[in-house]
N, C-alpha and C. Protein backbone atom coordinates (compact mmCIF):
# COMPACT_ATOMS: atom_id res chain seq x y z
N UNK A 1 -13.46 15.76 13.96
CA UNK A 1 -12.33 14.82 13.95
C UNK A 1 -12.00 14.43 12.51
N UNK A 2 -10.81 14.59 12.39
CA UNK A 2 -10.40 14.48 10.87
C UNK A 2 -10.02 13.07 10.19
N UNK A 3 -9.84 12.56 9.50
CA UNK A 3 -9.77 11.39 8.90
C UNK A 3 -8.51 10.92 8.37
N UNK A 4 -7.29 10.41 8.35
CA UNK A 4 -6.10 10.53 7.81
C UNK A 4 -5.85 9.32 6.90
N UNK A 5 -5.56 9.66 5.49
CA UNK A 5 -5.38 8.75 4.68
C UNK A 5 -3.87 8.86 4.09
N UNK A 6 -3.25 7.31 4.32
CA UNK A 6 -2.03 7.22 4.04
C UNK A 6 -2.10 6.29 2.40
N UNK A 7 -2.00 6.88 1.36
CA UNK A 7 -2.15 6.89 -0.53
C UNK A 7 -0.88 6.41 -0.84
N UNK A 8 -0.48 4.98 -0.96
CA UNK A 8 0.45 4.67 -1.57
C UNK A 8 0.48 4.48 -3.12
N UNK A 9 1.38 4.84 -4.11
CA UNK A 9 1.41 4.67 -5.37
C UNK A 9 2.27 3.56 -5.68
N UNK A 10 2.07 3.28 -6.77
CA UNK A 10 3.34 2.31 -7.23
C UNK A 10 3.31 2.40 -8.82
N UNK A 11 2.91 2.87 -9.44
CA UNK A 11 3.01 2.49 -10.74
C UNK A 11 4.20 3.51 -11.74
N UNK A 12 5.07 2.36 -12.46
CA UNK A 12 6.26 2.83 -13.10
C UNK A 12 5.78 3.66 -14.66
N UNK A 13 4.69 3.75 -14.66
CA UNK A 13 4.09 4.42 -15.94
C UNK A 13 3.59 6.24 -15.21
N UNK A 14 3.87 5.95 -13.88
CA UNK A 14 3.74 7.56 -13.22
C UNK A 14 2.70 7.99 -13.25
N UNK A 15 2.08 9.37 -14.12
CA UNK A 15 0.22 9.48 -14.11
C UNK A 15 -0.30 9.11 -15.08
N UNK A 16 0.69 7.98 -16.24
CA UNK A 16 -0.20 7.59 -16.88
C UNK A 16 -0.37 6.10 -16.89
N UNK A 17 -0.16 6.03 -15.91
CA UNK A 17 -0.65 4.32 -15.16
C UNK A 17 -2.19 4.47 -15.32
N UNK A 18 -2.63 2.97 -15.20
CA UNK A 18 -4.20 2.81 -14.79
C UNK A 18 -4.62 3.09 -13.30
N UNK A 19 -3.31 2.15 -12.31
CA UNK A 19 -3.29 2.78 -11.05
C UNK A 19 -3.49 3.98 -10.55
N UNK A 20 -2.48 4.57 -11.01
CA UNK A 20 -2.74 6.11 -10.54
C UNK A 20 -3.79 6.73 -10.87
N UNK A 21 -4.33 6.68 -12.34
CA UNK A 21 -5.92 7.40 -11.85
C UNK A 21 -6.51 6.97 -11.32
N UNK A 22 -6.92 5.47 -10.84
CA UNK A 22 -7.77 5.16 -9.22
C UNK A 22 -7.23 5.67 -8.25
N UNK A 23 -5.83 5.83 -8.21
CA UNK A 23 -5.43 6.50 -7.33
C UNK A 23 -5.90 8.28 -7.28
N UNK A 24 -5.33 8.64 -8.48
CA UNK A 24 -5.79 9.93 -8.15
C UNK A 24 -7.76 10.22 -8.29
N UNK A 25 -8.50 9.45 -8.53
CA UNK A 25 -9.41 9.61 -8.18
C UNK A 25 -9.99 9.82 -7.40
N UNK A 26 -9.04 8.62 -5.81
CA UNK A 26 -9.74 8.79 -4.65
C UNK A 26 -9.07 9.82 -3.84
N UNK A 27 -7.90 10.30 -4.47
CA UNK A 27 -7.11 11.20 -4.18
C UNK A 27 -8.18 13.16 -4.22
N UNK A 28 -8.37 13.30 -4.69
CA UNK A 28 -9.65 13.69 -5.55
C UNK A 28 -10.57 14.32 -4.88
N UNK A 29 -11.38 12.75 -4.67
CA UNK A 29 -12.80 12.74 -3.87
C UNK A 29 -12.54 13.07 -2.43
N UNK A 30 -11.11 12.28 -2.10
CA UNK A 30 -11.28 12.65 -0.31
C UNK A 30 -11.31 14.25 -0.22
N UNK A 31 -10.14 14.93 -0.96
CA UNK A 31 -9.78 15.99 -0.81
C UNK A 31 -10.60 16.98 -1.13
N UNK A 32 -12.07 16.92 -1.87
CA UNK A 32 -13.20 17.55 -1.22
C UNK A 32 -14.01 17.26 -0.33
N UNK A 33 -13.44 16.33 0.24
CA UNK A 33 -14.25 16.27 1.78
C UNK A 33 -13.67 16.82 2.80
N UNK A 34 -14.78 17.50 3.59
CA UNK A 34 -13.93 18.27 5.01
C UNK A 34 -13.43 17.00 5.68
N UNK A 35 -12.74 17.54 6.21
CA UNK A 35 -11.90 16.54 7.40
C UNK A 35 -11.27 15.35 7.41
N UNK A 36 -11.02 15.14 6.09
CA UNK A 36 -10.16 14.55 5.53
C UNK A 36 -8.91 14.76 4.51
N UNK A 37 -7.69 14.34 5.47
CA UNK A 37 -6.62 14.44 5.36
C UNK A 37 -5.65 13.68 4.63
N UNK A 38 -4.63 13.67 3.24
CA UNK A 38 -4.33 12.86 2.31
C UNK A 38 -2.46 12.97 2.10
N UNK A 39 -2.11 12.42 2.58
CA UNK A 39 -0.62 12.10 2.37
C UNK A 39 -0.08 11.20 1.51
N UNK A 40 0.73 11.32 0.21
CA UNK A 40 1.01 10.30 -0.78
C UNK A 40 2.10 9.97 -1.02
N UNK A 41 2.38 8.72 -0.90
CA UNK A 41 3.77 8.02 -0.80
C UNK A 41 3.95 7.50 -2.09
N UNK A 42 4.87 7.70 -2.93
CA UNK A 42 4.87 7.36 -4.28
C UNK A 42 6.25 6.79 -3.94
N UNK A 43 6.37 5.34 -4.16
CA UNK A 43 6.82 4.70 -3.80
C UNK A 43 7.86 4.24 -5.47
N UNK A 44 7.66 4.67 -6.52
CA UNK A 44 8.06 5.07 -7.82
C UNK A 44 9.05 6.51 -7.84
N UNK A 45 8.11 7.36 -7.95
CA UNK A 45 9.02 8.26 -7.80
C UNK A 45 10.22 8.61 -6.55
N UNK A 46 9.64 7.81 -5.57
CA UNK A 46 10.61 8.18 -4.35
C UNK A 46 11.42 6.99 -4.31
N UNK A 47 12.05 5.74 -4.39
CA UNK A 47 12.19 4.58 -4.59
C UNK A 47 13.03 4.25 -3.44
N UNK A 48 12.84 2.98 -2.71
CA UNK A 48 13.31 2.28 -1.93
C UNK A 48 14.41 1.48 -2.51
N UNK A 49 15.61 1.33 -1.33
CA UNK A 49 16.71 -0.03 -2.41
C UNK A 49 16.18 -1.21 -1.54
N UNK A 50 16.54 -2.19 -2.23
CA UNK A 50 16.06 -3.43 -1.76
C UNK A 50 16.73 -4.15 -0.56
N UNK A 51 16.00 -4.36 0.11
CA UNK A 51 15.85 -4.42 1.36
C UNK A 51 17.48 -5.51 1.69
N UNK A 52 18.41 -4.83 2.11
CA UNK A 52 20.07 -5.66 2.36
C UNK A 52 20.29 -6.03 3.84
N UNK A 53 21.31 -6.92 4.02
CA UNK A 53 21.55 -7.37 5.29
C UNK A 53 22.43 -6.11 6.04
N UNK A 54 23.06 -5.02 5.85
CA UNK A 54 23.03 -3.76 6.65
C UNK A 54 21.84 -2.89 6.87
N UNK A 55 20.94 -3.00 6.54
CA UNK A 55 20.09 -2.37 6.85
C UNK A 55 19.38 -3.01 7.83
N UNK A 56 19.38 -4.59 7.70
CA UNK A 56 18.43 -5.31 8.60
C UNK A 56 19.25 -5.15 9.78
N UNK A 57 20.89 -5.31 10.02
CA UNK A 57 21.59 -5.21 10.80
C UNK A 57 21.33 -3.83 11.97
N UNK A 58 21.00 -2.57 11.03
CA UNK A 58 20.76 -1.38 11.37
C UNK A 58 19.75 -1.95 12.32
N UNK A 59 18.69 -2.21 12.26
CA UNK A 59 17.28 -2.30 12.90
C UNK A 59 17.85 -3.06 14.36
N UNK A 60 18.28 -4.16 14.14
CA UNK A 60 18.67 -5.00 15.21
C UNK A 60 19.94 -4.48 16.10
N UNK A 61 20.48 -3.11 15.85
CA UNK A 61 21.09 -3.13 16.90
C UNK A 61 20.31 -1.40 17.81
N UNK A 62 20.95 -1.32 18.73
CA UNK A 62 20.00 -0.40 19.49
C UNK A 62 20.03 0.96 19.02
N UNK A 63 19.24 2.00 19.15
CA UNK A 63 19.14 2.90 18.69
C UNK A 63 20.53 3.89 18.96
N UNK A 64 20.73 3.55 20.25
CA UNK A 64 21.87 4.61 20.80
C UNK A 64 23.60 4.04 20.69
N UNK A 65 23.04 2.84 20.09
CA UNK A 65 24.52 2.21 19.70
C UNK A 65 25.02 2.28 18.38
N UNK A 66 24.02 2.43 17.23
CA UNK A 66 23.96 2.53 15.77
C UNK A 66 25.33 3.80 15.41
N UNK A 67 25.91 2.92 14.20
CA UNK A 67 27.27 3.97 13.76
C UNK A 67 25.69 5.33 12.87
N UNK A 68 26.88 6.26 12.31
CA UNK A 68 25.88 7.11 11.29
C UNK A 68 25.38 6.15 10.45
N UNK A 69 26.49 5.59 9.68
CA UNK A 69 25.69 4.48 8.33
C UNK A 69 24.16 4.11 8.43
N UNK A 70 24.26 3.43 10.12
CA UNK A 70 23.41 2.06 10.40
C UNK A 70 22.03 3.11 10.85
N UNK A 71 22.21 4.56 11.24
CA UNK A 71 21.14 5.57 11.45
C UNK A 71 20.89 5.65 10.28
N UNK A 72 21.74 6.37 9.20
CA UNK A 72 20.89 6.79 8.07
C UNK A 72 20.55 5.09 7.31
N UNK A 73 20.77 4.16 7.76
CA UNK A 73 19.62 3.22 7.04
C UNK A 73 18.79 2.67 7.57
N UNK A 74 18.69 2.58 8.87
CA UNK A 74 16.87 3.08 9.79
C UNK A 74 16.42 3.51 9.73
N UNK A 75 16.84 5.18 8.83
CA UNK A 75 15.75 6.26 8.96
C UNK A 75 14.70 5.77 7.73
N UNK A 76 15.22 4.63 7.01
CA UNK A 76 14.23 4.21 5.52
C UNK A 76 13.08 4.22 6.51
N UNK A 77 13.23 3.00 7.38
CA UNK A 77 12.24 2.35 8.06
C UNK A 77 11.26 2.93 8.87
N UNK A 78 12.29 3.19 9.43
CA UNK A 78 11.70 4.84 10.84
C UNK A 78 10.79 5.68 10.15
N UNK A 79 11.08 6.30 8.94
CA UNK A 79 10.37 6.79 8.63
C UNK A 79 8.82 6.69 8.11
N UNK A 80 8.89 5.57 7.33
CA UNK A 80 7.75 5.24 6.73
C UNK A 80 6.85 4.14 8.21
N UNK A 81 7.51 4.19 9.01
CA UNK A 81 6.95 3.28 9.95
C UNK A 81 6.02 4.58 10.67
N UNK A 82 6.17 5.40 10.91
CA UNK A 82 6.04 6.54 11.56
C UNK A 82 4.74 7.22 10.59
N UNK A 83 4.80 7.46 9.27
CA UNK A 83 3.99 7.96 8.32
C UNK A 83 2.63 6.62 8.70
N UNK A 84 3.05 5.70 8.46
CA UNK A 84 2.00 4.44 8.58
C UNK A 84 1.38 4.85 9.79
N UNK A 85 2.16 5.19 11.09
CA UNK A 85 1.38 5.18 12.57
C UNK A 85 0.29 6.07 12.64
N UNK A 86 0.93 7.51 11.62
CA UNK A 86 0.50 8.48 11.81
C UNK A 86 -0.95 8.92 10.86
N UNK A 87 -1.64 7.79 10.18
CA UNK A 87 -2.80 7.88 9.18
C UNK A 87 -3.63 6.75 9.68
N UNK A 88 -5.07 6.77 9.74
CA UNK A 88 -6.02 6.11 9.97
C UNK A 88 -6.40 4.80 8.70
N UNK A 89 -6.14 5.10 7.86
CA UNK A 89 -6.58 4.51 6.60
C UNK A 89 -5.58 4.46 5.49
N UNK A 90 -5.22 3.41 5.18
CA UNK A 90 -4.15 2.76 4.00
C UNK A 90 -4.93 2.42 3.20
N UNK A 91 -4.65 3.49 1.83
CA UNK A 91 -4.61 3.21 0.52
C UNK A 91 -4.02 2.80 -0.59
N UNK A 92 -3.92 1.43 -1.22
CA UNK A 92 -2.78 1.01 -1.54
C UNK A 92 -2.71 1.00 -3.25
N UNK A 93 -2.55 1.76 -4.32
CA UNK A 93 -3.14 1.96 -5.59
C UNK A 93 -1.77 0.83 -5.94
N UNK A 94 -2.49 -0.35 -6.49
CA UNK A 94 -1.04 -1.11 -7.20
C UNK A 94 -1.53 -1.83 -8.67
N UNK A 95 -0.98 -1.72 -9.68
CA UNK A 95 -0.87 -2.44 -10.80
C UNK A 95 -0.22 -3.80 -10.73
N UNK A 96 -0.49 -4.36 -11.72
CA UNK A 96 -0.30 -6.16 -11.64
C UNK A 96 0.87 -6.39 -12.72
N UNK A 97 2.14 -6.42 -12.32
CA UNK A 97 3.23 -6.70 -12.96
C UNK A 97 3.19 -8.51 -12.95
N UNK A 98 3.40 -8.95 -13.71
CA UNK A 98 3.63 -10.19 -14.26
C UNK A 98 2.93 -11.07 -12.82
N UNK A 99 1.54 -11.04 -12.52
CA UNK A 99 0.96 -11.54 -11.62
C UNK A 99 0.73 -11.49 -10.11
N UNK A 100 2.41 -9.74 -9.56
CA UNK A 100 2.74 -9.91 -8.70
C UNK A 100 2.24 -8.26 -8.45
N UNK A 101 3.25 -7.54 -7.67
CA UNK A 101 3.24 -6.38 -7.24
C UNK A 101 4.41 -5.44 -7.08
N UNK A 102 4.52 -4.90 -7.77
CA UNK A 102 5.74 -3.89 -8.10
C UNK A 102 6.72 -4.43 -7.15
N UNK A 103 7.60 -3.96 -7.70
CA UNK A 103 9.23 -4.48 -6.98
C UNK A 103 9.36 -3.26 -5.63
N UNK A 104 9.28 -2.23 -6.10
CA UNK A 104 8.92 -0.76 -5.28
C UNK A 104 8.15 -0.78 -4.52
N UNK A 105 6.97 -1.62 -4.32
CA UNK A 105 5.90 -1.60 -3.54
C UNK A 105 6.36 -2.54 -2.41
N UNK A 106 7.29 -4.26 -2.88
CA UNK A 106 7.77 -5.09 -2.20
C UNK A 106 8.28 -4.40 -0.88
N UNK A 107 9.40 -3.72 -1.85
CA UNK A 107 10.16 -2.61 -1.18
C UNK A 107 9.64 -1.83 0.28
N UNK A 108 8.60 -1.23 0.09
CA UNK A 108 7.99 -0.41 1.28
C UNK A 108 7.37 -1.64 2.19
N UNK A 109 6.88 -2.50 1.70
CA UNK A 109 6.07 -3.19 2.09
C UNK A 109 7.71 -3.96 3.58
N UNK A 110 8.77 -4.27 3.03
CA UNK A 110 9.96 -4.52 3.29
C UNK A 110 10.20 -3.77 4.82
N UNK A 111 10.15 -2.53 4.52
CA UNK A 111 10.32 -1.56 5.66
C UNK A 111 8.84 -1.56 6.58
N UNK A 112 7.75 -1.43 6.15
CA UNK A 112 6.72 -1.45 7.66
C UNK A 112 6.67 -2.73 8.32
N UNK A 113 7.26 -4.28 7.47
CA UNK A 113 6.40 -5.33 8.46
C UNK A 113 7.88 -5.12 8.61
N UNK A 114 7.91 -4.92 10.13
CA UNK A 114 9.09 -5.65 11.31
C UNK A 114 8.90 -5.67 12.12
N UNK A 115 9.53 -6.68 12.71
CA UNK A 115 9.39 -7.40 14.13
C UNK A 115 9.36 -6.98 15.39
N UNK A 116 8.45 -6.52 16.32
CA UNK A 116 8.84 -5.74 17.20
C UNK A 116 8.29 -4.34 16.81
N UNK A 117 8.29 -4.07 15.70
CA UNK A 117 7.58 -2.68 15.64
C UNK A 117 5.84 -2.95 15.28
N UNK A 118 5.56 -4.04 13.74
CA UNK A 118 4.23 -3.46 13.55
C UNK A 118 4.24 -5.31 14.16
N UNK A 119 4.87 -5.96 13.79
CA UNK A 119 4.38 -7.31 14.35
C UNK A 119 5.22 -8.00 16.11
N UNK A 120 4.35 -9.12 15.78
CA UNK A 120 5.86 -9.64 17.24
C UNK A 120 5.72 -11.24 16.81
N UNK A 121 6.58 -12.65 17.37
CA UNK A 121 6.75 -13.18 17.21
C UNK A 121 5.96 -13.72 18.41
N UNK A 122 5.19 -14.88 18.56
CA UNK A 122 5.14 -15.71 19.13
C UNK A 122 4.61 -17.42 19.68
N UNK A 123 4.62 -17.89 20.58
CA UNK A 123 4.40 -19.23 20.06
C UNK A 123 3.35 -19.93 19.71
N UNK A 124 2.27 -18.76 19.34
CA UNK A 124 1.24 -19.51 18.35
C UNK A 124 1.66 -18.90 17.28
N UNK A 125 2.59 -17.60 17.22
CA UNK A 125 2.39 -17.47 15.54
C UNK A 125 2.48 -16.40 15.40
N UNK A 126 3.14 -14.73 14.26
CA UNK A 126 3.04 -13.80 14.61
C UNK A 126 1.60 -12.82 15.12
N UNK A 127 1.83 -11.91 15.71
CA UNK A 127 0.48 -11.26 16.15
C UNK A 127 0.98 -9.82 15.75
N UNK A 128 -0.03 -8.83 14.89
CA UNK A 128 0.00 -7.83 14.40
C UNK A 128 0.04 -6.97 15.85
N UNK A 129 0.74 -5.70 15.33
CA UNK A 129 0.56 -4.72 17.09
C UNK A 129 0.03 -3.63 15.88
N UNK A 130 -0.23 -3.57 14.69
CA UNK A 130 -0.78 -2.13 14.21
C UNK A 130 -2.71 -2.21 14.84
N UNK A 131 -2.69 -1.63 15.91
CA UNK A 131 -4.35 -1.23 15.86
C UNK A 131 -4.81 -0.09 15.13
N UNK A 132 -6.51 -0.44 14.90
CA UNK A 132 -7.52 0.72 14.37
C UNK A 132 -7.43 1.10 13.42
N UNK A 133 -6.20 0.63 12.19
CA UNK A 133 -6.44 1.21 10.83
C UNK A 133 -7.39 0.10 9.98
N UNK A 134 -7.58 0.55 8.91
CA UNK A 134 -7.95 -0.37 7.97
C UNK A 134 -7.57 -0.06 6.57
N UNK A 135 -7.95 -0.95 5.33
CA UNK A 135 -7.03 -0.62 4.17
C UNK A 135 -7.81 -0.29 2.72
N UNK A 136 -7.16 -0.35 1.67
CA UNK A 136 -8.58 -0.15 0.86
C UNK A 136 -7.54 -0.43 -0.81
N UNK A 137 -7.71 -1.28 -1.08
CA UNK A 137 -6.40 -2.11 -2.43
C UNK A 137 -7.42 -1.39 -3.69
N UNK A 138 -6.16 -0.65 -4.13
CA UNK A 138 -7.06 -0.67 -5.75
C UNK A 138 -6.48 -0.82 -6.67
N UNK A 139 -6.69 -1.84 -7.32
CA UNK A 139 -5.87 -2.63 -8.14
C UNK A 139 -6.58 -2.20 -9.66
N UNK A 140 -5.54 -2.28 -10.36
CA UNK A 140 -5.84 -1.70 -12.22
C UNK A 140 -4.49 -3.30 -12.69
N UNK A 141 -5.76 -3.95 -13.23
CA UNK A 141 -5.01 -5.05 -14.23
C UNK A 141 -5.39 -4.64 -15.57
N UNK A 142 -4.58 -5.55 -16.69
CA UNK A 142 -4.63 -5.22 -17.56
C UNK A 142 -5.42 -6.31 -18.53
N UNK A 143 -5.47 -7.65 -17.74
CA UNK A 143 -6.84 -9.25 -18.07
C UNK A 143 -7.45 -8.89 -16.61
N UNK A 144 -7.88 -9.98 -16.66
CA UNK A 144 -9.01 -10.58 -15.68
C UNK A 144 -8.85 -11.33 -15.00
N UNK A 145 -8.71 -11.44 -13.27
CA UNK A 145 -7.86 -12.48 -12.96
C UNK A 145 -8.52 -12.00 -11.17
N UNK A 146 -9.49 -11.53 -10.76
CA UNK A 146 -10.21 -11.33 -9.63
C UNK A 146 -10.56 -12.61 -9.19
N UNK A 147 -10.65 -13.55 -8.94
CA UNK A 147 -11.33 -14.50 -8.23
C UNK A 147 -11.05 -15.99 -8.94
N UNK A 148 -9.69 -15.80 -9.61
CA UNK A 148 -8.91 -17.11 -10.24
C UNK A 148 -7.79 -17.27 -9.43
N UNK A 149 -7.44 -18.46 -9.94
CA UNK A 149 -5.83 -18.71 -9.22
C UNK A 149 -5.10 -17.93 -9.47
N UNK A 150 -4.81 -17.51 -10.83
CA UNK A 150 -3.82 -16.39 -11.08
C UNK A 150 -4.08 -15.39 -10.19
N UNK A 151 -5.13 -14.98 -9.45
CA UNK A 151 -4.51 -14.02 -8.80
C UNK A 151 -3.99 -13.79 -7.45
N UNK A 152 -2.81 -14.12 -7.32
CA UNK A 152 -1.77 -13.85 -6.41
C UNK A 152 -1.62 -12.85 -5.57
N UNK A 153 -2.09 -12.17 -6.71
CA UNK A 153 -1.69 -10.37 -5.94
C UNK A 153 -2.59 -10.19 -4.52
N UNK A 154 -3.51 -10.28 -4.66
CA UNK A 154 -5.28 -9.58 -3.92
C UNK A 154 -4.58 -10.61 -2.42
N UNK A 155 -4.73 -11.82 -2.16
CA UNK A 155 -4.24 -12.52 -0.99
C UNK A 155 -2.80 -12.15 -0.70
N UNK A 156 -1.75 -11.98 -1.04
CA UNK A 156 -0.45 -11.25 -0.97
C UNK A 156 -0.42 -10.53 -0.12
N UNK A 157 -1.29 -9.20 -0.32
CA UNK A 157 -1.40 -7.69 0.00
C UNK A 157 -2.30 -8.02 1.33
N UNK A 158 -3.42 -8.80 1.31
CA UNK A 158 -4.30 -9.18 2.84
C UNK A 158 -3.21 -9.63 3.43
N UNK A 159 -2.64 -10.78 3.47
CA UNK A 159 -1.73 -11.12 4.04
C UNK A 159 -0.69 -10.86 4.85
N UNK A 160 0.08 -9.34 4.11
CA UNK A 160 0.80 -8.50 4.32
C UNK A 160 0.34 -7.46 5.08
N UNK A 161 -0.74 -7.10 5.12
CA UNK A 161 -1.37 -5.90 5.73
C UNK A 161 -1.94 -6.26 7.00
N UNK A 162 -2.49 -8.14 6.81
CA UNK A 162 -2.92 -8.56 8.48
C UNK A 162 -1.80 -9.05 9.25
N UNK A 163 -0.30 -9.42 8.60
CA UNK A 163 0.57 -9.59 9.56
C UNK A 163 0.76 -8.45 10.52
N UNK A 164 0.64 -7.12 9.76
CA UNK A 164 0.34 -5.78 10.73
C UNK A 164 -0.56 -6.04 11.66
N UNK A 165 -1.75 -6.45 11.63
CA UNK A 165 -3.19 -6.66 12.15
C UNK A 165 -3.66 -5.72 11.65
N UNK A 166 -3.58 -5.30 10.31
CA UNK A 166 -4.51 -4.38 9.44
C UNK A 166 -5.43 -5.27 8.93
N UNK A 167 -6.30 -5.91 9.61
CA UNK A 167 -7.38 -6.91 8.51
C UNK A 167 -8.80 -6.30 8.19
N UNK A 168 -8.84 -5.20 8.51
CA UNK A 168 -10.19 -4.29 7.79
C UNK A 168 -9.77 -4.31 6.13
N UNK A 169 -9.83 -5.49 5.37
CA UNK A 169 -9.09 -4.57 3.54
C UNK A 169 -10.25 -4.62 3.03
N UNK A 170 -10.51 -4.02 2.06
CA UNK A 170 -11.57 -4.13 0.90
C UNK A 170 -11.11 -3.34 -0.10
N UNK A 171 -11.19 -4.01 -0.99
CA UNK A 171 -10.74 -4.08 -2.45
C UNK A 171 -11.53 -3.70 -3.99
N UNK A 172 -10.80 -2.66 -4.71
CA UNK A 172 -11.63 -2.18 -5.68
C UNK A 172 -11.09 -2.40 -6.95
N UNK A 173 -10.97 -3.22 -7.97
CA UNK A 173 -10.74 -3.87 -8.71
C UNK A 173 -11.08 -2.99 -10.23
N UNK A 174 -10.02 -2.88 -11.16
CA UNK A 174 -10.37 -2.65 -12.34
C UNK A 174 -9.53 -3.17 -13.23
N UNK A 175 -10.33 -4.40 -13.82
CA UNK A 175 -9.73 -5.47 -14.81
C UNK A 175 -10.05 -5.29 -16.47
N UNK A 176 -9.45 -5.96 -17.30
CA UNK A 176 -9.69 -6.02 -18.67
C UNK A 176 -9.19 -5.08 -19.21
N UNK A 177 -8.25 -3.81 -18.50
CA UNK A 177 -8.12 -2.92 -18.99
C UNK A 177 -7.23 -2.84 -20.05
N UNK A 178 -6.45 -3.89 -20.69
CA UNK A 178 -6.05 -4.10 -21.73
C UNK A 178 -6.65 -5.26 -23.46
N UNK A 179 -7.74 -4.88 -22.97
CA UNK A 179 -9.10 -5.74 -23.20
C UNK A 179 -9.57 -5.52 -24.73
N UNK A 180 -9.36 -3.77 -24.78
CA UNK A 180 -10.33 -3.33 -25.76
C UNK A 180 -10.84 -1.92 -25.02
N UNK A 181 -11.38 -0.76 -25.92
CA UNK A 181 -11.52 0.57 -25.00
C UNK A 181 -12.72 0.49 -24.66
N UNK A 182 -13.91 -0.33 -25.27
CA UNK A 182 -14.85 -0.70 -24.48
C UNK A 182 -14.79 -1.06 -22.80
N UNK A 183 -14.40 -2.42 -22.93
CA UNK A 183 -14.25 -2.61 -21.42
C UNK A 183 -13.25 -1.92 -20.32
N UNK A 184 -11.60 -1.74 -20.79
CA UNK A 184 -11.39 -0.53 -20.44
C UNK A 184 -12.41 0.56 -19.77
N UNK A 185 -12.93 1.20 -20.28
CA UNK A 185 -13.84 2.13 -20.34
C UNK A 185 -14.93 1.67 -19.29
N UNK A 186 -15.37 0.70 -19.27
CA UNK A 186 -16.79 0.42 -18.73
C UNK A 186 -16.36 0.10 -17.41
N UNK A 187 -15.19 -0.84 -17.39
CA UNK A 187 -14.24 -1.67 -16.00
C UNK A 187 -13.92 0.01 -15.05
N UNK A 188 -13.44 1.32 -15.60
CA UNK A 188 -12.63 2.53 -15.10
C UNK A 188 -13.86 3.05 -14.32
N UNK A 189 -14.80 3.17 -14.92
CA UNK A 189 -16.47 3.75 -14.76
C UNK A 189 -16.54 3.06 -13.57
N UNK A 190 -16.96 1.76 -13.15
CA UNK A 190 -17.21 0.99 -12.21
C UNK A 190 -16.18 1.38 -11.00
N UNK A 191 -15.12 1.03 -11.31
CA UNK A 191 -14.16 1.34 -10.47
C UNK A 191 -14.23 2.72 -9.64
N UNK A 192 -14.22 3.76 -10.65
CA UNK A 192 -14.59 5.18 -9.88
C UNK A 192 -16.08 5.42 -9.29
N UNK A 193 -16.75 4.51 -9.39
CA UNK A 193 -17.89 4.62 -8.52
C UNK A 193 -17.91 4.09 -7.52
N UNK A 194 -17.08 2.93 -7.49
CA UNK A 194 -16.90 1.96 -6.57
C UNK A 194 -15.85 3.29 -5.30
N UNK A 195 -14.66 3.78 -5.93
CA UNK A 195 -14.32 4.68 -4.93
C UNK A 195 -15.01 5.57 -4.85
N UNK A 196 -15.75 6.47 -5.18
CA UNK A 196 -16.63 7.28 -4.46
C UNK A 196 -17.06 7.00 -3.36
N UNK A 197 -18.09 5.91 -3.42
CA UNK A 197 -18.68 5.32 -2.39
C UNK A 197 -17.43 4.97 -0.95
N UNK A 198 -16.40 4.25 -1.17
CA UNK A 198 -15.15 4.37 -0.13
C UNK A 198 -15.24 5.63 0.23
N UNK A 199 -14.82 6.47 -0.27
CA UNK A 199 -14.60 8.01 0.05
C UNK A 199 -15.59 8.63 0.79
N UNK A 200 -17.18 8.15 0.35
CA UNK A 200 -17.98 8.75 0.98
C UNK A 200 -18.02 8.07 2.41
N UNK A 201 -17.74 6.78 2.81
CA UNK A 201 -17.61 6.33 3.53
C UNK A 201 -16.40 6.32 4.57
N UNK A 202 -15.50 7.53 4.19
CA UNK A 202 -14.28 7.85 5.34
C UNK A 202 -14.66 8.52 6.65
């Protein structure tokens, strides 16, 4: 039984982000493992527009009633909703733009949580309908900001991923990387050991 990993990218520096080599690291490691399977959504190079009131319109009306327009701007959604269903394990490689998370990443993030598809509304509160996946954040900052207020990002992304009812996350962190090439260096080391071990664990 094979393992399916859904590899989101985000970083506007492309492969020479810090992201992306955690990313392509674990990118990497899975892909010498048998039976594991790696699909990558580069959410940079492929880019989402920001999420408009025709598009939301699109969603809310019925499938068989939708003009062409209101189809081809469901298929954003449809699609990546479908890629998400279709992988066991979300990998989410994101860099730390001014405390937050790429505008591009917002973006996708925009298209899987909806209502009725990965969540539902109700009167205690929304309830995730994504079962059995779980997630795995690997974040490349450029200070230090794991377990301070500043960091925004790390609860954001849980947040976002358990409104799905994705709440399996665990998180691999590589900070200081604008530090000095020492820590750089020592923070990248850690980090790629730290995914190995994920990987070995798919």
């Amino acid at each position: 039984m094979s393992t399916r990993v859904l590899l989101v990218t985000s970083s506007i520096l492309g492969e020479n982000g810090q992201s992306s080599a955690l990313a392509n690291r674990f990118k990497t490691q899975s892909e010498a493992r048998e039976g594991v399977e790696v699909t990558v959504r580069d959410v940079v190079a492929n880019p989402l527009p920001h999420l408009a009131l025709d598009e939301l319109g699109a969603w809310q009306t019925p499938a068989d009633e939708r003009s062409d327009e209101q189809k081809r701007l469901a298929a954003y959604s449809d699609e990546l909703l479908a890629e998400l269903r279709a992988n066991d394990v979300i990998v989410i490689a994101v860099p730390m733009y001014n405390l937050g998370v790429p505008t591009q990443l917002k973006a996708w993030f925009d298209r899987v949580l909806r209502a009725g598809e990965t969540f539902r509304y109700t009167e205690n509160g929304p309830v995730g309908l994504v079962e059995g996946k779980r997630a795995i954040i690997l974040a490349a900052r450029g200070g230090q900001y794991a377990g301070t207020e500043l960091d925004s990002q790390t609860p954001h992304l849980k947040t976002m991923l358990g409104l799905m009812g994705v709440t399996d996350v665990e998180t691999v962190f590589a900070e200081g990387l604008n530090m000095g090439d020492a820590l750089r260096e020592s923070a990248l080391k850690e980090a790629f050991q730290a995914i190995d071990q994920k990987v070995a664990a798919l």
